[in-house]
C-alpha atoms as a PDB file:
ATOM      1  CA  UNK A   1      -3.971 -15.698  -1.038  1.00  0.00           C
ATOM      2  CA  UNK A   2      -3.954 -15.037  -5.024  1.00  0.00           C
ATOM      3  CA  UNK A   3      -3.434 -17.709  -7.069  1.00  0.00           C
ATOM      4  CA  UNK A   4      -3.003 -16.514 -10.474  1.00  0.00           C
ATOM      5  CA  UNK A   5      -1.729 -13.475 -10.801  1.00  0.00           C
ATOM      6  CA  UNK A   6      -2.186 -11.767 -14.538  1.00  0.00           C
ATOM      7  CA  UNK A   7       0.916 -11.298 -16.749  1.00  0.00           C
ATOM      8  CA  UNK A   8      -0.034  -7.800 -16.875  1.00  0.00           C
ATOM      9  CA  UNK A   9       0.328  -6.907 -13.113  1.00  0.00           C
ATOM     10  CA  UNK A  10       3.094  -9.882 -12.123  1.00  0.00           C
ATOM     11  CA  UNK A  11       5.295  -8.068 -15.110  1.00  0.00           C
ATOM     12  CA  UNK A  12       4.361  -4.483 -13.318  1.00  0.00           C
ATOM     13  CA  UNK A  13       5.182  -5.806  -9.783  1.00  0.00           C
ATOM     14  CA  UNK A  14       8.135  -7.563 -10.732  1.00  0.00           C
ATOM     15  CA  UNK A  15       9.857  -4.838 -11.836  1.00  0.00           C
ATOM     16  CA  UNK A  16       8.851  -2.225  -9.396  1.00  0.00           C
ATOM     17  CA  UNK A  17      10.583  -4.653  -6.952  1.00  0.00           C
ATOM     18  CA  UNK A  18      13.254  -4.673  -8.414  1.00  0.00           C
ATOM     19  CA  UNK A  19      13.616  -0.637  -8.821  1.00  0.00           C
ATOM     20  CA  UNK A  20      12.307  -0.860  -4.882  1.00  0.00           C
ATOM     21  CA  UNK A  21      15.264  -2.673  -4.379  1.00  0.00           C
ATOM     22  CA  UNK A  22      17.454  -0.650  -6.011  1.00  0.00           C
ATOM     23  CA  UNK A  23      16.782   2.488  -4.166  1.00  0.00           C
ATOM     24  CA  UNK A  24      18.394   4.116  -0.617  1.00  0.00           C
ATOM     25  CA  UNK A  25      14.330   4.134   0.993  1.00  0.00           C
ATOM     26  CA  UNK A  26      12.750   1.482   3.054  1.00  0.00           C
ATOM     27  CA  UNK A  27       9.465   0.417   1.360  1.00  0.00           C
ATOM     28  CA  UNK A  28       6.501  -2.311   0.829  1.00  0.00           C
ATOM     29  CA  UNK A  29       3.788  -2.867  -1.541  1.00  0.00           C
ATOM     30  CA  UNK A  30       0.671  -1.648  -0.119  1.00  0.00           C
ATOM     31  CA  UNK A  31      -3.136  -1.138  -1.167  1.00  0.00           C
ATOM     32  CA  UNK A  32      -5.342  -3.497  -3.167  1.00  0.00           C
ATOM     33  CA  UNK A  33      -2.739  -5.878  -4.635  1.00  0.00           C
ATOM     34  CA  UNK A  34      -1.705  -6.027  -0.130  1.00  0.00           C
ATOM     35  CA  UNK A  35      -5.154  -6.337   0.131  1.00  0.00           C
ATOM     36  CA  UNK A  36      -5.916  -8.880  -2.685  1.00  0.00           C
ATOM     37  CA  UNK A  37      -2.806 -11.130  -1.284  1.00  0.00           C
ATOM     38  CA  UNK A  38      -3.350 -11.085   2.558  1.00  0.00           C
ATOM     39  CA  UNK A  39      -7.192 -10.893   2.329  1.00  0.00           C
ATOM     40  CA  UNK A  40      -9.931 -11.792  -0.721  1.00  0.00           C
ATOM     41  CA  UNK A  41      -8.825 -11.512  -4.596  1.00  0.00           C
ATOM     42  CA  UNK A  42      -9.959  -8.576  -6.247  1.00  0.00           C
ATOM     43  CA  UNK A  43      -9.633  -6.507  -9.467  1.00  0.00           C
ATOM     44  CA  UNK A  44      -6.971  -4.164  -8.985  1.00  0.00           C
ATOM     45  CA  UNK A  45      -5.953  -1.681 -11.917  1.00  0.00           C
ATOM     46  CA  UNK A  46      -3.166   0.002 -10.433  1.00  0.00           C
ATOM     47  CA  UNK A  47      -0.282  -0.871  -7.668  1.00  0.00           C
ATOM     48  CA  UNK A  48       0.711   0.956  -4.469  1.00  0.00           C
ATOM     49  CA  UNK A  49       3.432   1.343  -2.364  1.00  0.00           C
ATOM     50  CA  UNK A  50       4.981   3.066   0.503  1.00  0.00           C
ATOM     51  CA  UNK A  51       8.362   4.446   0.600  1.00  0.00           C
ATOM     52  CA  UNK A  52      10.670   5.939   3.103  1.00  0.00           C
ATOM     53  CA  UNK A  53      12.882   8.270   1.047  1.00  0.00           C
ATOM     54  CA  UNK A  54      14.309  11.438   2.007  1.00  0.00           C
ATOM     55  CA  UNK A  55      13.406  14.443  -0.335  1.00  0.00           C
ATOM     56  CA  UNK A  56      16.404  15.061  -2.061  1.00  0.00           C
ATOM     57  CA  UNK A  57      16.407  11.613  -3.073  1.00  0.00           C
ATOM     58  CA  UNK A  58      13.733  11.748  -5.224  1.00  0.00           C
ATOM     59  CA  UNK A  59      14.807  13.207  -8.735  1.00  0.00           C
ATOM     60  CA  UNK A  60      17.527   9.740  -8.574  1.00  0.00           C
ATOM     61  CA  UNK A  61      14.737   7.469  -7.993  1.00  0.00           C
ATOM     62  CA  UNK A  62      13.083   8.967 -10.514  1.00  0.00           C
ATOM     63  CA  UNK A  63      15.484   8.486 -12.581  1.00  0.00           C
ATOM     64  CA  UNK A  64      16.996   5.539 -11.874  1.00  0.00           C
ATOM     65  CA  UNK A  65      13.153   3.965 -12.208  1.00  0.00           C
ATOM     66  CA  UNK A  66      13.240   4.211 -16.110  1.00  0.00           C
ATOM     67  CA  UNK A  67      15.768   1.306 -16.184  1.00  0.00           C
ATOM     68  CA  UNK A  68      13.130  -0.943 -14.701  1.00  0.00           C
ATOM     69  CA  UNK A  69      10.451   0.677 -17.876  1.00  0.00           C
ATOM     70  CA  UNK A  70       8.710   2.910 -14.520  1.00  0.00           C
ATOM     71  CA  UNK A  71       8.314   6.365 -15.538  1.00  0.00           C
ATOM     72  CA  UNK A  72       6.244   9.594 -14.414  1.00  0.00           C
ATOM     73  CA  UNK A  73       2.492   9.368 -15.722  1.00  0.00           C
ATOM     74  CA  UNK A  74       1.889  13.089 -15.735  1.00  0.00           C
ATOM     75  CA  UNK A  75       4.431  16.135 -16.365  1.00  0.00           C
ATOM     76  CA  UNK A  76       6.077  18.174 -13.468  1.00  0.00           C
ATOM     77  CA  UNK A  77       5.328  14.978 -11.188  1.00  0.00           C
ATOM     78  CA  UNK A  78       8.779  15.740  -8.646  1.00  0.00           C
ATOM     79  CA  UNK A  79       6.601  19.060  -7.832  1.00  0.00           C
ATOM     80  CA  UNK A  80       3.374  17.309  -7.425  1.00  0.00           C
ATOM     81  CA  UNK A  81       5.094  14.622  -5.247  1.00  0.00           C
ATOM     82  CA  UNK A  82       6.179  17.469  -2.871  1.00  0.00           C
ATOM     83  CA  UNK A  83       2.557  19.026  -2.545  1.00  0.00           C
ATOM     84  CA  UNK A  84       0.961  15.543  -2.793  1.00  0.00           C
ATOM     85  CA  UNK A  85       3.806  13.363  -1.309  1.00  0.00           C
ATOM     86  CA  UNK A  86       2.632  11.025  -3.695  1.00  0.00           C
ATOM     87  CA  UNK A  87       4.572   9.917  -6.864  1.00  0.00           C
ATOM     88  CA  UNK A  88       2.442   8.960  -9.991  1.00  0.00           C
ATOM     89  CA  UNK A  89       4.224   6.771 -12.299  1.00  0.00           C
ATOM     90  CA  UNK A  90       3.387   3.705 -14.819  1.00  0.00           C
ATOM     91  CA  UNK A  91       5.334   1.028 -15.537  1.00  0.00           C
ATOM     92  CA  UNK A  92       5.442   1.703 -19.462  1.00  0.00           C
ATOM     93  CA  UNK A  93       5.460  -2.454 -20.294  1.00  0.00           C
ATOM     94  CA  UNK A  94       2.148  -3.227 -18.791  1.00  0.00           C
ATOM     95  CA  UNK A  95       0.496   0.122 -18.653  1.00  0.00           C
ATOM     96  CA  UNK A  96      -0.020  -0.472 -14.807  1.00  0.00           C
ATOM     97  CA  UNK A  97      -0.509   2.775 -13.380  1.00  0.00           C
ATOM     98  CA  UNK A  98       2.276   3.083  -9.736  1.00  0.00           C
ATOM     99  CA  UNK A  99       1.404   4.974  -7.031  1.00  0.00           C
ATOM    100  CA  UNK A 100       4.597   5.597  -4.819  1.00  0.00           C
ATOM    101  CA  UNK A 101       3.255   7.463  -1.580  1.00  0.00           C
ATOM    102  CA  UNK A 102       6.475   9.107   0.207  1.00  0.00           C
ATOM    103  CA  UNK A 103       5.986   8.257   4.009  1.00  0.00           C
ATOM    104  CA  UNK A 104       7.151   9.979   6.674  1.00  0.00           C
ATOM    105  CA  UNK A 105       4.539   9.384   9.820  1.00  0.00           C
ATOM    106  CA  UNK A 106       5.877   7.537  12.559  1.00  0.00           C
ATOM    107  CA  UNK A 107       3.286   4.760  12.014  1.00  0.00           C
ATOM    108  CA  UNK A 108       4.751   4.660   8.172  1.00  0.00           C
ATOM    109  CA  UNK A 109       7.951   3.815   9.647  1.00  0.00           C
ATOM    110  CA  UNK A 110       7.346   1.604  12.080  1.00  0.00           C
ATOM    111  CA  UNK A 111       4.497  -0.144   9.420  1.00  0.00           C
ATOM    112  CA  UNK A 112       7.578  -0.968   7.121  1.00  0.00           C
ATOM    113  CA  UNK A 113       9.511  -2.009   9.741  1.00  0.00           C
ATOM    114  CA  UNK A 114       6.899  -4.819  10.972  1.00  0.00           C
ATOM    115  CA  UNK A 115       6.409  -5.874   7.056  1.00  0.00           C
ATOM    116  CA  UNK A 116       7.683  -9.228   5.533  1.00  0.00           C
ATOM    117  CA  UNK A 117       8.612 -10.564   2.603  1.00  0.00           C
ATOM    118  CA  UNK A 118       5.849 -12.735   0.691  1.00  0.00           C
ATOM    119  CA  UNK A 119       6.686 -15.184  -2.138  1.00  0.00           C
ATOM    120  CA  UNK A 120       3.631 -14.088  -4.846  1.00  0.00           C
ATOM    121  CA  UNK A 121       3.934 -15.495  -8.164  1.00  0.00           C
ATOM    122  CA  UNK A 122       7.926 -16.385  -7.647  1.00  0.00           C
ATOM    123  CA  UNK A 123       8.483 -13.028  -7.049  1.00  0.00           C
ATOM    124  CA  UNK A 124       9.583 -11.458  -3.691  1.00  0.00           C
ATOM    125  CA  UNK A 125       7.443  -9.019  -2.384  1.00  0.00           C
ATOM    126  CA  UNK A 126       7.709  -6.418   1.026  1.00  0.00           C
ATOM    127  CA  UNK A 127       3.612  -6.418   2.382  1.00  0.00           C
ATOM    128  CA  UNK A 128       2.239  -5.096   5.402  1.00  0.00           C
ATOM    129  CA  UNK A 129       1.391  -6.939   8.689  1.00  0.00           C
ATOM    130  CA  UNK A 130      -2.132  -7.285   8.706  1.00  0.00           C
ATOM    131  CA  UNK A 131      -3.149  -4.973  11.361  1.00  0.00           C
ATOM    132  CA  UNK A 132      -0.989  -2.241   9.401  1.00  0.00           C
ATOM    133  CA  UNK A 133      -2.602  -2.533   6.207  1.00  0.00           C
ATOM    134  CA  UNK A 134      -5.922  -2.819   8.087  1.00  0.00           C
ATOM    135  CA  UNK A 135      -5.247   0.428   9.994  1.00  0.00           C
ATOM    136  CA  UNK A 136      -4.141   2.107   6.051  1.00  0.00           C
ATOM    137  CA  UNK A 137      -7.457   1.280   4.692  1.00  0.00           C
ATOM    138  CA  UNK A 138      -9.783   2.499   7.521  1.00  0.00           C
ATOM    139  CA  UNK A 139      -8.085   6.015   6.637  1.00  0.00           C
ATOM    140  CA  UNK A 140      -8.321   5.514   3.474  1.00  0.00           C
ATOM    141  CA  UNK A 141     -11.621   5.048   4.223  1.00  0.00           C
ATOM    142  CA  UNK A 142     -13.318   4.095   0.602  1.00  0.00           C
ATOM    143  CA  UNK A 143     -15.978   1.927  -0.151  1.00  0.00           C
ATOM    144  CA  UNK A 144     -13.443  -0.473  -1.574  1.00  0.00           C
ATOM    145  CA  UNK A 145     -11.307   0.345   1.742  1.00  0.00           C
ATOM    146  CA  UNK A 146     -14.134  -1.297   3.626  1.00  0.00           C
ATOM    147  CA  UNK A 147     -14.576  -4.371   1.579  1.00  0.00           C
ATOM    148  CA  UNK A 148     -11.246  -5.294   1.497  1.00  0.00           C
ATOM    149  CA  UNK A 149     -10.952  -4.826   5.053  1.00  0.00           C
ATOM    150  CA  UNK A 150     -13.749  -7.196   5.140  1.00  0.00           C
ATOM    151  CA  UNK A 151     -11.463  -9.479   3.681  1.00  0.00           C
ATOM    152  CA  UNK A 152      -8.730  -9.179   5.612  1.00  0.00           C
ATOM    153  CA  UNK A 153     -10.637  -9.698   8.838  1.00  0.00           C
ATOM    154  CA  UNK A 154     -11.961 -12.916   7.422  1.00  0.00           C
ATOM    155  CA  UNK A 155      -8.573 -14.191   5.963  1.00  0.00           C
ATOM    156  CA  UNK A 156      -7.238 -13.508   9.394  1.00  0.00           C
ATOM    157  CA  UNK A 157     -10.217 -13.341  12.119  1.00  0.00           C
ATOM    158  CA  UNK A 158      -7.604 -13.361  15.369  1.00  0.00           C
ATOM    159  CA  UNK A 159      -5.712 -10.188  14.476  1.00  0.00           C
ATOM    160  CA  UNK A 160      -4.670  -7.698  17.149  1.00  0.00           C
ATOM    161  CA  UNK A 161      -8.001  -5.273  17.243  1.00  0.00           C
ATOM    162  CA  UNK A 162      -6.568  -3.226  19.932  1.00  0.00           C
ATOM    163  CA  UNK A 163      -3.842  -2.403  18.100  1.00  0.00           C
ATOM    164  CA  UNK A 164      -6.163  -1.724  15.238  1.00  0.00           C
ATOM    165  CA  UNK A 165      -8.479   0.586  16.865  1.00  0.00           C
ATOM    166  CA  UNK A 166      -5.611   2.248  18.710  1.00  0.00           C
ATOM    167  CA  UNK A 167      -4.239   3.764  14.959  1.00  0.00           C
ATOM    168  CA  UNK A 168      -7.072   4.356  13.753  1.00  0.00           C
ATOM    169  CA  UNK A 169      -8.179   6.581  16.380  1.00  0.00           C
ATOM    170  CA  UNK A 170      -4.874   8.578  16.467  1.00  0.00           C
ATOM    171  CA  UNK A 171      -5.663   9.146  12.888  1.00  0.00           C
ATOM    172  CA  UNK A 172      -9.254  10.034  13.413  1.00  0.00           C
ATOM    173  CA  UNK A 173      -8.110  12.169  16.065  1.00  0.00           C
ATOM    174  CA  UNK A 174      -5.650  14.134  14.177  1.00  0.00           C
ATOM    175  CA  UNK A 175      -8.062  14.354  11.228  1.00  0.00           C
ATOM    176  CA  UNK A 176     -11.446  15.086  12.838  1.00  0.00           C
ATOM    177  CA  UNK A 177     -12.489  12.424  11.539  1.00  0.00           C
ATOM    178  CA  UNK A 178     -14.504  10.356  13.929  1.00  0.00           C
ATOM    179  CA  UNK A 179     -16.424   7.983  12.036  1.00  0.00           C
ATOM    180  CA  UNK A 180     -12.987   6.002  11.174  1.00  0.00           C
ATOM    181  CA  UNK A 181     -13.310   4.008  13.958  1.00  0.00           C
ATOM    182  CA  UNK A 182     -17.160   4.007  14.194  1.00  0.00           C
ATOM    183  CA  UNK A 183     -16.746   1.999  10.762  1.00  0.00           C
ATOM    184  CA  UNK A 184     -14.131   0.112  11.882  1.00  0.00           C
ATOM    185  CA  UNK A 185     -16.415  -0.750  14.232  1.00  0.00           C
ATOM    186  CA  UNK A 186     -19.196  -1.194  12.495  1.00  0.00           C
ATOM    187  CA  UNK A 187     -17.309  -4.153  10.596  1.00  0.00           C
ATOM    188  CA  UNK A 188     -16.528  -5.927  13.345  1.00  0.00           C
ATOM    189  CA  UNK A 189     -19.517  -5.995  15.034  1.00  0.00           C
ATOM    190  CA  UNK A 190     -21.049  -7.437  11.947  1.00  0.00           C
ATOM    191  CA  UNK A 191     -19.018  -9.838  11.593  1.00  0.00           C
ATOM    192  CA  UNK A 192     -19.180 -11.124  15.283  1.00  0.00           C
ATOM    193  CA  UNK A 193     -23.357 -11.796  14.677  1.00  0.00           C
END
């Protein structure tokens, strides 16, 4: 677990929280600041998080984001969100760059279901389960992906691996992707020696 937490980032996740809060969606803080407070601390420049918000609902939260100092990063970013489902946003205080990825997947849904609220810095936060986060950074599937999965598995070395490797191949399945789970994997057998 993180123990200090820089003004910078606490200021940034504090009020996306709050905004979170404030909207009609379901959602949870995901990615490397997930990462960096179920697994090992690392340098994270940005923060992520999933939401469950129906389309038309998007402009509002837009909107209603620039009373918490969260605005879009780049021009036309409603129309990007709907190719991309992915809104890109800063939070205008800290110049911490948000990533809002619009869920919609059945394993999105039943991810923020299973999530729990985490006391970080005095701040209530919405993170993963384990597994789930685990499973959203194989397909992911970056370099830094891998590491902090690393971290994860050694921050909590009895997770459910079944369940693990059961997402992760749906998703490498669906994506023709196969070497998801043979890095996956790959991890874990490593770690067992």
């Amino acid at each position: 677990m993180v123990e200090r937490v820089p003004a910078s980032l606490l200021s940034a996740l504090t009020d996306l929280v709050k905004w979170l809060d404030s909207i009609a969606g379901s959602s949870m803080v995901i990615g490397g600041v997930a990462a960096s407070f179920l697994g090992r601390p690392r340098l994270t420049q940005d923060i992520d998080a999933l939401v469950i918000l129906a389309e038309d609902q998007w402009s509002s939260a837009v909107e209603s984001a620039k009373q918490f100092g969260i605005i879009p990063r780049i021009d036309a970013a409603l129309e990007f969100a709907r190719r991309a489902r992915v809104l890109l946003l800063r939070h205008v205080e800290s110049g911490i760059d948000i990533d809002i990825a619009l869920g919609g997947l059945t394993f999105e849904h039943e991810a923020i279901k299973r999530s729990a609220l985490h006391e970080v810095a005095g701040v209530r936060v919405r993170l993963p389960r384990v597994e789930d986060l685990i499973v959203m950074k194989a397909i992911s599937h970056r370099a830094k992906d891998l590491q902090d999965i690393d971290g994860l598995l050694t921050a909590h070395p009895n997770v459910d691996l079944e369940f693990i490797r059961q997402w992760i191949r749906e998703f490498a399945n669906a994506s023709t992707m196969p070497d998801l789970l043979d890095d996956f994997d790959k991890l874990v057998e490593r770690r067992s020696k």
